[in-house]
PDB file of N, CA and C in Angstrom:
ATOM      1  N   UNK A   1      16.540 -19.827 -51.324  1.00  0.00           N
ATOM      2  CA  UNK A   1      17.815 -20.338 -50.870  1.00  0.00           C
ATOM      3  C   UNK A   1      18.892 -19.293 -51.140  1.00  0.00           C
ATOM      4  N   UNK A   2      19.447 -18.647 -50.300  1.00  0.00           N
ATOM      5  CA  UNK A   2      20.611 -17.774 -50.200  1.00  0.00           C
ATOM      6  C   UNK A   2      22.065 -17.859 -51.280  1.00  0.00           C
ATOM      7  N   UNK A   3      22.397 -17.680 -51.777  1.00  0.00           N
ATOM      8  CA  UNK A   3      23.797 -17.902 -52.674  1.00  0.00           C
ATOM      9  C   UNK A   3      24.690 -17.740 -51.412  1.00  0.00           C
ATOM     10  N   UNK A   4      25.853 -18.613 -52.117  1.00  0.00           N
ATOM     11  CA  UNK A   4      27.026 -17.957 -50.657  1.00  0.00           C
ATOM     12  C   UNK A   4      28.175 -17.873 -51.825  1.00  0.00           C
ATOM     13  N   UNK A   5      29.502 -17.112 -51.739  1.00  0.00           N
ATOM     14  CA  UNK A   5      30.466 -17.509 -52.907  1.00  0.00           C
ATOM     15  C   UNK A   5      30.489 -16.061 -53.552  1.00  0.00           C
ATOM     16  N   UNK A   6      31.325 -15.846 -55.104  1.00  0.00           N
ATOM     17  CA  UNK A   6      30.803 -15.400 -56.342  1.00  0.00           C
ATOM     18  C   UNK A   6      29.360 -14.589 -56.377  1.00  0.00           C
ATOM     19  N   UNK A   7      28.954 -15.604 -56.479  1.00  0.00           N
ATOM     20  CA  UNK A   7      27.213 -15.557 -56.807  1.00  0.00           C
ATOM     21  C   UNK A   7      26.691 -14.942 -55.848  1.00  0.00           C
ATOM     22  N   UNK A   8      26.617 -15.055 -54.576  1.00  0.00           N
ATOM     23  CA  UNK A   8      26.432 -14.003 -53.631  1.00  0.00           C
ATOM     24  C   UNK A   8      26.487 -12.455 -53.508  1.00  0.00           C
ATOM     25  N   UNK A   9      27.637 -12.475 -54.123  1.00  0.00           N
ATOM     26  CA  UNK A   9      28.453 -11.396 -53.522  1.00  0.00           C
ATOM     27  C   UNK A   9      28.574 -10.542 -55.256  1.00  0.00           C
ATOM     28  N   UNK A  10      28.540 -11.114 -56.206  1.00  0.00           N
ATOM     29  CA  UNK A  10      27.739 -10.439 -57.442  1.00  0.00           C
ATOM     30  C   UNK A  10      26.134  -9.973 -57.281  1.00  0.00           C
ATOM     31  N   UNK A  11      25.200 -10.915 -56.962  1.00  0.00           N
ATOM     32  CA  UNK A  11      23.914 -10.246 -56.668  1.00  0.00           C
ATOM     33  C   UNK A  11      24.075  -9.163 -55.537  1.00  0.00           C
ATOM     34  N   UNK A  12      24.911  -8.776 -54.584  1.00  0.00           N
ATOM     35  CA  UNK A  12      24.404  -8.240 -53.183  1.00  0.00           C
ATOM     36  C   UNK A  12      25.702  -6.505 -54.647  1.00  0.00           C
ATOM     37  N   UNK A  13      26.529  -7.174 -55.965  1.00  0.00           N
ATOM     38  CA  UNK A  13      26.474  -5.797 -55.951  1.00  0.00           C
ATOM     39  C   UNK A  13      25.760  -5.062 -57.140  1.00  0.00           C
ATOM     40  N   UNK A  14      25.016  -5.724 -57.534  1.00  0.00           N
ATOM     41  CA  UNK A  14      23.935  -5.734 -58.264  1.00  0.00           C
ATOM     42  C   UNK A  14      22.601  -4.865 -57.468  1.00  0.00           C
ATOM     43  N   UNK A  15      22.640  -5.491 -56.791  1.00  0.00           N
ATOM     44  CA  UNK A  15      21.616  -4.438 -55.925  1.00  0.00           C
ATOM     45  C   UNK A  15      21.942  -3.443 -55.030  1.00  0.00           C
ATOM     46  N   UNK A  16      23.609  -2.843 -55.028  1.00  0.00           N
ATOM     47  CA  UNK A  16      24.354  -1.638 -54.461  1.00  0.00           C
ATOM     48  C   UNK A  16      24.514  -0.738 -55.589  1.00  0.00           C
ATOM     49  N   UNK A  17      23.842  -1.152 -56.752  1.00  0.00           N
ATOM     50  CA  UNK A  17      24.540  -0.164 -57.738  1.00  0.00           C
ATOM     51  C   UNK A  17      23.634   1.083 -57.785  1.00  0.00           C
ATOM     52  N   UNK A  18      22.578   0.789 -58.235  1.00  0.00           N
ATOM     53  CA  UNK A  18      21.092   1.957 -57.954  1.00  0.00           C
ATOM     54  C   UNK A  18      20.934   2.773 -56.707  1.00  0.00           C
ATOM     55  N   UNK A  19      21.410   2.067 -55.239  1.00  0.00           N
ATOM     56  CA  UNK A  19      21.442   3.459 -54.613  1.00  0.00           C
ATOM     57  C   UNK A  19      22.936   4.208 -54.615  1.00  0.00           C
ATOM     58  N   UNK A  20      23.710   3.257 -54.862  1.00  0.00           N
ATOM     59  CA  UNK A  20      25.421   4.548 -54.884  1.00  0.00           C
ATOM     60  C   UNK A  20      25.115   5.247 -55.722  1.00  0.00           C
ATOM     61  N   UNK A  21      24.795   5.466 -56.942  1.00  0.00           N
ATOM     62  CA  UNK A  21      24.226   6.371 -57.913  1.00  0.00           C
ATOM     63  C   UNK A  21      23.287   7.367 -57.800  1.00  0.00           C
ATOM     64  N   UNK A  22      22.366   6.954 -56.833  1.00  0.00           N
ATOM     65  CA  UNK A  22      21.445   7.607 -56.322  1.00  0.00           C
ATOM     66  C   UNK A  22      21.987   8.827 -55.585  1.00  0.00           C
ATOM     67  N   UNK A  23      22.933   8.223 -54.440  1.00  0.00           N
ATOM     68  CA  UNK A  23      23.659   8.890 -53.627  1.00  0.00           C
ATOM     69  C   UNK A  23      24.784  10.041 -54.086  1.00  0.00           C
ATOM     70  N   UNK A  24      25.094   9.508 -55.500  1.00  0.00           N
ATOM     71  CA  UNK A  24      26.179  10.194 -55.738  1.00  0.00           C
ATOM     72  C   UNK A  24      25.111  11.286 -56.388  1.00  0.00           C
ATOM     73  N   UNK A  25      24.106  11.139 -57.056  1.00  0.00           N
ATOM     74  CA  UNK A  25      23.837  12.045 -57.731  1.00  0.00           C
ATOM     75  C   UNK A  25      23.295  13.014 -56.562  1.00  0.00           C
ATOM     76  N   UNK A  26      22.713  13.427 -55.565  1.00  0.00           N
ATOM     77  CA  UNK A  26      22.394  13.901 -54.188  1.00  0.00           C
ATOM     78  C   UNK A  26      23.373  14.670 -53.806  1.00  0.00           C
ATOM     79  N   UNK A  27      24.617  14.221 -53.649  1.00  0.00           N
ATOM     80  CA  UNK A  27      25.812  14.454 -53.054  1.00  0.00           C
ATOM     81  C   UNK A  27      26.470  15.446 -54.452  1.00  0.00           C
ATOM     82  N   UNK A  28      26.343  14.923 -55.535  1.00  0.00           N
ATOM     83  CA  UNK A  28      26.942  15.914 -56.633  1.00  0.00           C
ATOM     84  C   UNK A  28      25.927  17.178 -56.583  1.00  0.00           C
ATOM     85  N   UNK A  29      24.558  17.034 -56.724  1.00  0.00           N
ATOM     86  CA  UNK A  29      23.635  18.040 -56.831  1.00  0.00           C
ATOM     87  C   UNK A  29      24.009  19.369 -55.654  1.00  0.00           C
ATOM     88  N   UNK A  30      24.121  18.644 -54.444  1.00  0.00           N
ATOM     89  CA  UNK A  30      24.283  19.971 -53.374  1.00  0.00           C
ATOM     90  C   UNK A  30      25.622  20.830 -54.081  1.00  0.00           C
ATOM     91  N   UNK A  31      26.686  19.565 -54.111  1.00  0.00           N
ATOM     92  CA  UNK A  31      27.877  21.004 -54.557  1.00  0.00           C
ATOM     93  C   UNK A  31      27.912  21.952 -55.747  1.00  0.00           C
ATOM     94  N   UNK A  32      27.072  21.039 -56.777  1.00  0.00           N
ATOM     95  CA  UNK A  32      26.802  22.223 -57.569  1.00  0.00           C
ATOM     96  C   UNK A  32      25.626  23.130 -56.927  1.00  0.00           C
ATOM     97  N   UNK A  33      24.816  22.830 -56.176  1.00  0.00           N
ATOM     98  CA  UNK A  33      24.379  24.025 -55.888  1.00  0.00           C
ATOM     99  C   UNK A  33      25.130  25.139 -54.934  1.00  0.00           C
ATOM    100  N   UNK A  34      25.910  24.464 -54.490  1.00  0.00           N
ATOM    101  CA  UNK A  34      26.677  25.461 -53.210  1.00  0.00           C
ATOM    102  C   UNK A  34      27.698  26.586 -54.123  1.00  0.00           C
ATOM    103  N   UNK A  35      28.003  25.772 -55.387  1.00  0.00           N
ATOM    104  CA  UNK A  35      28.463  26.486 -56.323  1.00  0.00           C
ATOM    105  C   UNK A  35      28.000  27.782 -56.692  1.00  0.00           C
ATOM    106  N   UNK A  36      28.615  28.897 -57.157  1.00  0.00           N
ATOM    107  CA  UNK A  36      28.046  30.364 -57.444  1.00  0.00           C
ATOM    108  C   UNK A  36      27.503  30.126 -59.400  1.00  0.00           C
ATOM    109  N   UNK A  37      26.720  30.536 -59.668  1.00  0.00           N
ATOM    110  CA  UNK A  37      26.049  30.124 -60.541  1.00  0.00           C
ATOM    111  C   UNK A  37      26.562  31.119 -61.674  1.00  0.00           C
ATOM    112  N   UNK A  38      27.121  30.506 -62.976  1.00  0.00           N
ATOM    113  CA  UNK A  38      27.421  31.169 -63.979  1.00  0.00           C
ATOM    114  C   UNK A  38      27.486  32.710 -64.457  1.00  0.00           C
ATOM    115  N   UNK A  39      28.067  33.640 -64.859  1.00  0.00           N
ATOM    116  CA  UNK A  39      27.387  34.945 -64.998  1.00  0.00           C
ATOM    117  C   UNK A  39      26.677  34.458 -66.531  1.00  0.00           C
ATOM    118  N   UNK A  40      27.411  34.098 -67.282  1.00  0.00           N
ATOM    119  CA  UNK A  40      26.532  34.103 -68.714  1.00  0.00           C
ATOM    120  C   UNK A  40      25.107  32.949 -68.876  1.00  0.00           C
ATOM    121  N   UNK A  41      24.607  32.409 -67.724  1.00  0.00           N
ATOM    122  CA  UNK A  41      23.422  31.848 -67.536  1.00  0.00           C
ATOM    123  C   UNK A  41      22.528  32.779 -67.701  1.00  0.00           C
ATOM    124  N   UNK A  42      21.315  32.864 -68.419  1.00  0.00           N
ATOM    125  CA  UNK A  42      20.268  33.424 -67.949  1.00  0.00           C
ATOM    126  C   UNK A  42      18.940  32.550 -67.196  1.00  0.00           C
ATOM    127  N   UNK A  43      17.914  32.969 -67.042  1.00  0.00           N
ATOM    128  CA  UNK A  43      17.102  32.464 -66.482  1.00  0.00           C
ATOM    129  C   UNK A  43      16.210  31.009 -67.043  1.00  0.00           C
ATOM    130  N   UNK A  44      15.888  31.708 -68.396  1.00  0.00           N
ATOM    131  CA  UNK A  44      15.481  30.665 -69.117  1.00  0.00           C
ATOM    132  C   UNK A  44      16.276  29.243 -69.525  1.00  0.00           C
ATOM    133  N   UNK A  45      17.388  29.935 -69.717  1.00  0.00           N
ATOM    134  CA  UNK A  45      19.066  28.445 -69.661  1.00  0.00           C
ATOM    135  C   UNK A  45      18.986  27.541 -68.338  1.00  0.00           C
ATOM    136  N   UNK A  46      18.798  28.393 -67.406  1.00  0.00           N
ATOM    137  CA  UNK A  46      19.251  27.726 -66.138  1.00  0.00           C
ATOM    138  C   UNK A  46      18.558  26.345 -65.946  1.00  0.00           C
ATOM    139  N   UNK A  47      19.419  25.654 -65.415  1.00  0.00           N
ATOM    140  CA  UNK A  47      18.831  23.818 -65.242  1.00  0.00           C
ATOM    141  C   UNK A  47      18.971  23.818 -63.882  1.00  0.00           C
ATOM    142  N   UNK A  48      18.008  23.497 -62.785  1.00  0.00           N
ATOM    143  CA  UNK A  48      18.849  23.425 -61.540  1.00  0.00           C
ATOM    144  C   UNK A  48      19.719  21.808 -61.245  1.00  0.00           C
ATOM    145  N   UNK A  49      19.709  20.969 -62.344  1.00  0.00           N
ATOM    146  CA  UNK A  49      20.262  19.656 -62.080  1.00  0.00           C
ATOM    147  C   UNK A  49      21.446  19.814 -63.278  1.00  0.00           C
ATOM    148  N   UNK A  50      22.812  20.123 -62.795  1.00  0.00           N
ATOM    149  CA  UNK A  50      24.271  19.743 -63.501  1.00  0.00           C
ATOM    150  C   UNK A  50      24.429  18.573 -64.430  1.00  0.00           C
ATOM    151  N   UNK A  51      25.480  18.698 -65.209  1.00  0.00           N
ATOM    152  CA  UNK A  51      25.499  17.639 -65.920  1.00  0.00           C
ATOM    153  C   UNK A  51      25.916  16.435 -65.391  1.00  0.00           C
ATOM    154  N   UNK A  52      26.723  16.167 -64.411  1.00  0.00           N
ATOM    155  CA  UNK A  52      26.938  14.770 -63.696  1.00  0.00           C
ATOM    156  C   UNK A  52      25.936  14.770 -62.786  1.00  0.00           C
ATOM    157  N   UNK A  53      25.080  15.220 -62.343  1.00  0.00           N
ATOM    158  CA  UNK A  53      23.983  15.054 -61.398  1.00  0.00           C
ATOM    159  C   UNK A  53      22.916  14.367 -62.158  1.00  0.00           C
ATOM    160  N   UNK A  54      22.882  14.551 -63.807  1.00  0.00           N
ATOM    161  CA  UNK A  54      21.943  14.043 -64.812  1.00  0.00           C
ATOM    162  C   UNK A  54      22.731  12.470 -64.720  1.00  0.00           C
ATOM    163  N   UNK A  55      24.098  12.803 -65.237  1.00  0.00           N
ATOM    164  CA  UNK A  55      24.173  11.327 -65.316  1.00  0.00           C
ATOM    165  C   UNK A  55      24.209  10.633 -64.598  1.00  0.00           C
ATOM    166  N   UNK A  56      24.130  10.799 -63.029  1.00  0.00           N
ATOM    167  CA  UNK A  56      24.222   9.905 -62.258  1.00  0.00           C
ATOM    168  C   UNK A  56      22.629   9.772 -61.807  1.00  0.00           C
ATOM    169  N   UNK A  57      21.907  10.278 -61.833  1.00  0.00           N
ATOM    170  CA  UNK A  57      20.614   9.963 -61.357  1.00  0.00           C
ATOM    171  C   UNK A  57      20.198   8.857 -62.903  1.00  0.00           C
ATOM    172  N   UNK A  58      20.292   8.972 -64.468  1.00  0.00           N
ATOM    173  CA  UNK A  58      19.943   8.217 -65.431  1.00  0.00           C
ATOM    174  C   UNK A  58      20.541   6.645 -64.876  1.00  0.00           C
ATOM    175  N   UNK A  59      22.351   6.536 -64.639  1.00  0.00           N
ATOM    176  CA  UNK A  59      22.688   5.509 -64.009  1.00  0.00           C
ATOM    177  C   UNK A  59      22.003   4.574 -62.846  1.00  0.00           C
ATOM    178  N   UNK A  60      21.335   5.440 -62.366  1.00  0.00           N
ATOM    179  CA  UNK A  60      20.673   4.950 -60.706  1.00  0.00           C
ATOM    180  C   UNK A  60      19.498   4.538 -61.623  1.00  0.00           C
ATOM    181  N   UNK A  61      18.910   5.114 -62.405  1.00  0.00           N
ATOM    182  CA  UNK A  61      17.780   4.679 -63.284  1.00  0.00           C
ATOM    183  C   UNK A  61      17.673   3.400 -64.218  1.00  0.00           C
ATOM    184  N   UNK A  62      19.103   3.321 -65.008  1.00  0.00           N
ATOM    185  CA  UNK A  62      19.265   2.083 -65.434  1.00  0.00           C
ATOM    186  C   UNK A  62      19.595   0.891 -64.380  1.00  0.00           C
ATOM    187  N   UNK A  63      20.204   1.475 -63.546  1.00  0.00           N
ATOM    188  CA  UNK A  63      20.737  -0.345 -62.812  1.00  0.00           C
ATOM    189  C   UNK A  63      19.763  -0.623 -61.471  1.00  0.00           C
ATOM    190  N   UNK A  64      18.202   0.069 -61.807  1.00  0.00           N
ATOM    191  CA  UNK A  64      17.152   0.033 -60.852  1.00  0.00           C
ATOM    192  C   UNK A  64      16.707  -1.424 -61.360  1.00  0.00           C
ATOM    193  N   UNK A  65      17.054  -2.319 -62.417  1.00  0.00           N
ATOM    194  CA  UNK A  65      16.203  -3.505 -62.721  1.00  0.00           C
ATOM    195  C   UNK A  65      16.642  -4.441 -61.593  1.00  0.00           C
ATOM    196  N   UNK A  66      17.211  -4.539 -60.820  1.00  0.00           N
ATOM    197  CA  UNK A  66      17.544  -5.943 -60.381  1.00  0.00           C
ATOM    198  C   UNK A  66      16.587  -5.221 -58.496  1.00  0.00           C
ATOM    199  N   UNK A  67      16.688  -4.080 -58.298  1.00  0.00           N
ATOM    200  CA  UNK A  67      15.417  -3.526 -57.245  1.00  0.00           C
ATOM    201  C   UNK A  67      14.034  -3.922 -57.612  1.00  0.00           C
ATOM    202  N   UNK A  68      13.574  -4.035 -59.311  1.00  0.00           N
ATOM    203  CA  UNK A  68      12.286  -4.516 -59.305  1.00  0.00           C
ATOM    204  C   UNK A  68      11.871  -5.047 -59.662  1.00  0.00           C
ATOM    205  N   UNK A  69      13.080  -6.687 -59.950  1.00  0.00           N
ATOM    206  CA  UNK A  69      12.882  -7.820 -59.985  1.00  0.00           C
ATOM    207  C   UNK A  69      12.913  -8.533 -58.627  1.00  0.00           C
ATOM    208  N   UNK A  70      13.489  -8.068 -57.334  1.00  0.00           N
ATOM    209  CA  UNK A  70      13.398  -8.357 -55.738  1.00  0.00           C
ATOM    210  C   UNK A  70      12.039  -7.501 -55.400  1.00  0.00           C
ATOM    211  N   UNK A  71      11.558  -6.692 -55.952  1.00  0.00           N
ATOM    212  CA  UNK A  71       9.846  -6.026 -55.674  1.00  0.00           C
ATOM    213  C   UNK A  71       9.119  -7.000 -56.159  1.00  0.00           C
ATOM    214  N   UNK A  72       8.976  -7.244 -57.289  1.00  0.00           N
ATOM    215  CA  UNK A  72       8.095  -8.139 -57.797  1.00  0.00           C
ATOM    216  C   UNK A  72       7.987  -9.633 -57.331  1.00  0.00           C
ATOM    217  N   UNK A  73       9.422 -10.308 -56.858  1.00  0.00           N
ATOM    218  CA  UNK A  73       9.381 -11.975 -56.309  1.00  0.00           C
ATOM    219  C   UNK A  73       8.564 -11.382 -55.547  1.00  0.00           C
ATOM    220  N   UNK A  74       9.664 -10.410 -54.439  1.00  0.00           N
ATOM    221  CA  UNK A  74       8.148 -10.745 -53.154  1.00  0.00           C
ATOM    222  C   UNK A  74       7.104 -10.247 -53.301  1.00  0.00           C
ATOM    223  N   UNK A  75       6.290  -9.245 -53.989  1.00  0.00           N
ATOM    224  CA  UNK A  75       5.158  -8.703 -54.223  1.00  0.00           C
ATOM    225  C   UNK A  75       4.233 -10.071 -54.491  1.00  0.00           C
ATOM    226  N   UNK A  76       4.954 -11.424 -55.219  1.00  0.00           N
ATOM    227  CA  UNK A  76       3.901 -12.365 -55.617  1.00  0.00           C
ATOM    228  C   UNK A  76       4.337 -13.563 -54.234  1.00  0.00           C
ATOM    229  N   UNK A  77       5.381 -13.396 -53.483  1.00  0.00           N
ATOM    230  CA  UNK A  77       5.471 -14.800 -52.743  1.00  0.00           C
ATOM    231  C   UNK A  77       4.519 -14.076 -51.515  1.00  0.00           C
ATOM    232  N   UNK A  78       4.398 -12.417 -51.018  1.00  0.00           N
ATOM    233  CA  UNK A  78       3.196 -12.228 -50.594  1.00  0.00           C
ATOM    234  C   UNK A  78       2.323 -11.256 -51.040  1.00  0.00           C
ATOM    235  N   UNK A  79       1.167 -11.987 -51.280  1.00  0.00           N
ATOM    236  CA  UNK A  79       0.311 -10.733 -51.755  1.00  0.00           C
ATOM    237  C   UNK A  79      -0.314 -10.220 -50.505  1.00  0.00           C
ATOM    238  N   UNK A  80      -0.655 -10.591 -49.026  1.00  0.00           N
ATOM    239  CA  UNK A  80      -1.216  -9.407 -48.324  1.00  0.00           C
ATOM    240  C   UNK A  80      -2.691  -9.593 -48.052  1.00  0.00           C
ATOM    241  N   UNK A  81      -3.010  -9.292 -47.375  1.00  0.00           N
ATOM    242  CA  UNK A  81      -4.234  -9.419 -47.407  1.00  0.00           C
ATOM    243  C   UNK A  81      -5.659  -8.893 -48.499  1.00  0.00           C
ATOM    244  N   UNK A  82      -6.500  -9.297 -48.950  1.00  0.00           N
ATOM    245  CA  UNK A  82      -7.599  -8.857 -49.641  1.00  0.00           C
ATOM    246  C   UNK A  82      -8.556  -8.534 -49.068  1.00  0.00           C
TER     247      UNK A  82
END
């Protein structure tokens, strides 16, 4: 049964949070790469993932629970053929 209201519209952003994060971290990653890369980096230092590109992909990582609690209902309301 669908929520309509509040409750709706809290779950629908509950499950927008994991890919904007996702997205942002994608979208942060290119500009630091388009970026010219440190002179005092060396090779062994070098990370190719920035520090807000870390935190936003960990974010997309934490607020992935409510993606695989909607995997799992339906994974059991269908299982598919055997």
């Amino acid at each position: 049964m669908p929520q309509t209201g509040f409750l709706g519209a809290a779950e629908w952003l509950r499950l927008a949070a994991a890919p904007t994060f996702a997205l942002m971290a994608v979208v942060t990653g290119v500009q630091e790469a388009a970026q010219p890369a440190m002179l005092c980096m060396t090779t062994v230092d070098a990370w190719p993932l920035g520090a807000m590109t870390q935190m936003y992909l960990l974010m997309a990582v934490f607020h992935a629970g409510p993606w695989l609690v909607l995997a799992s209902r339906r994974s059991r309301a269908d299982p598919g053929p055997r």
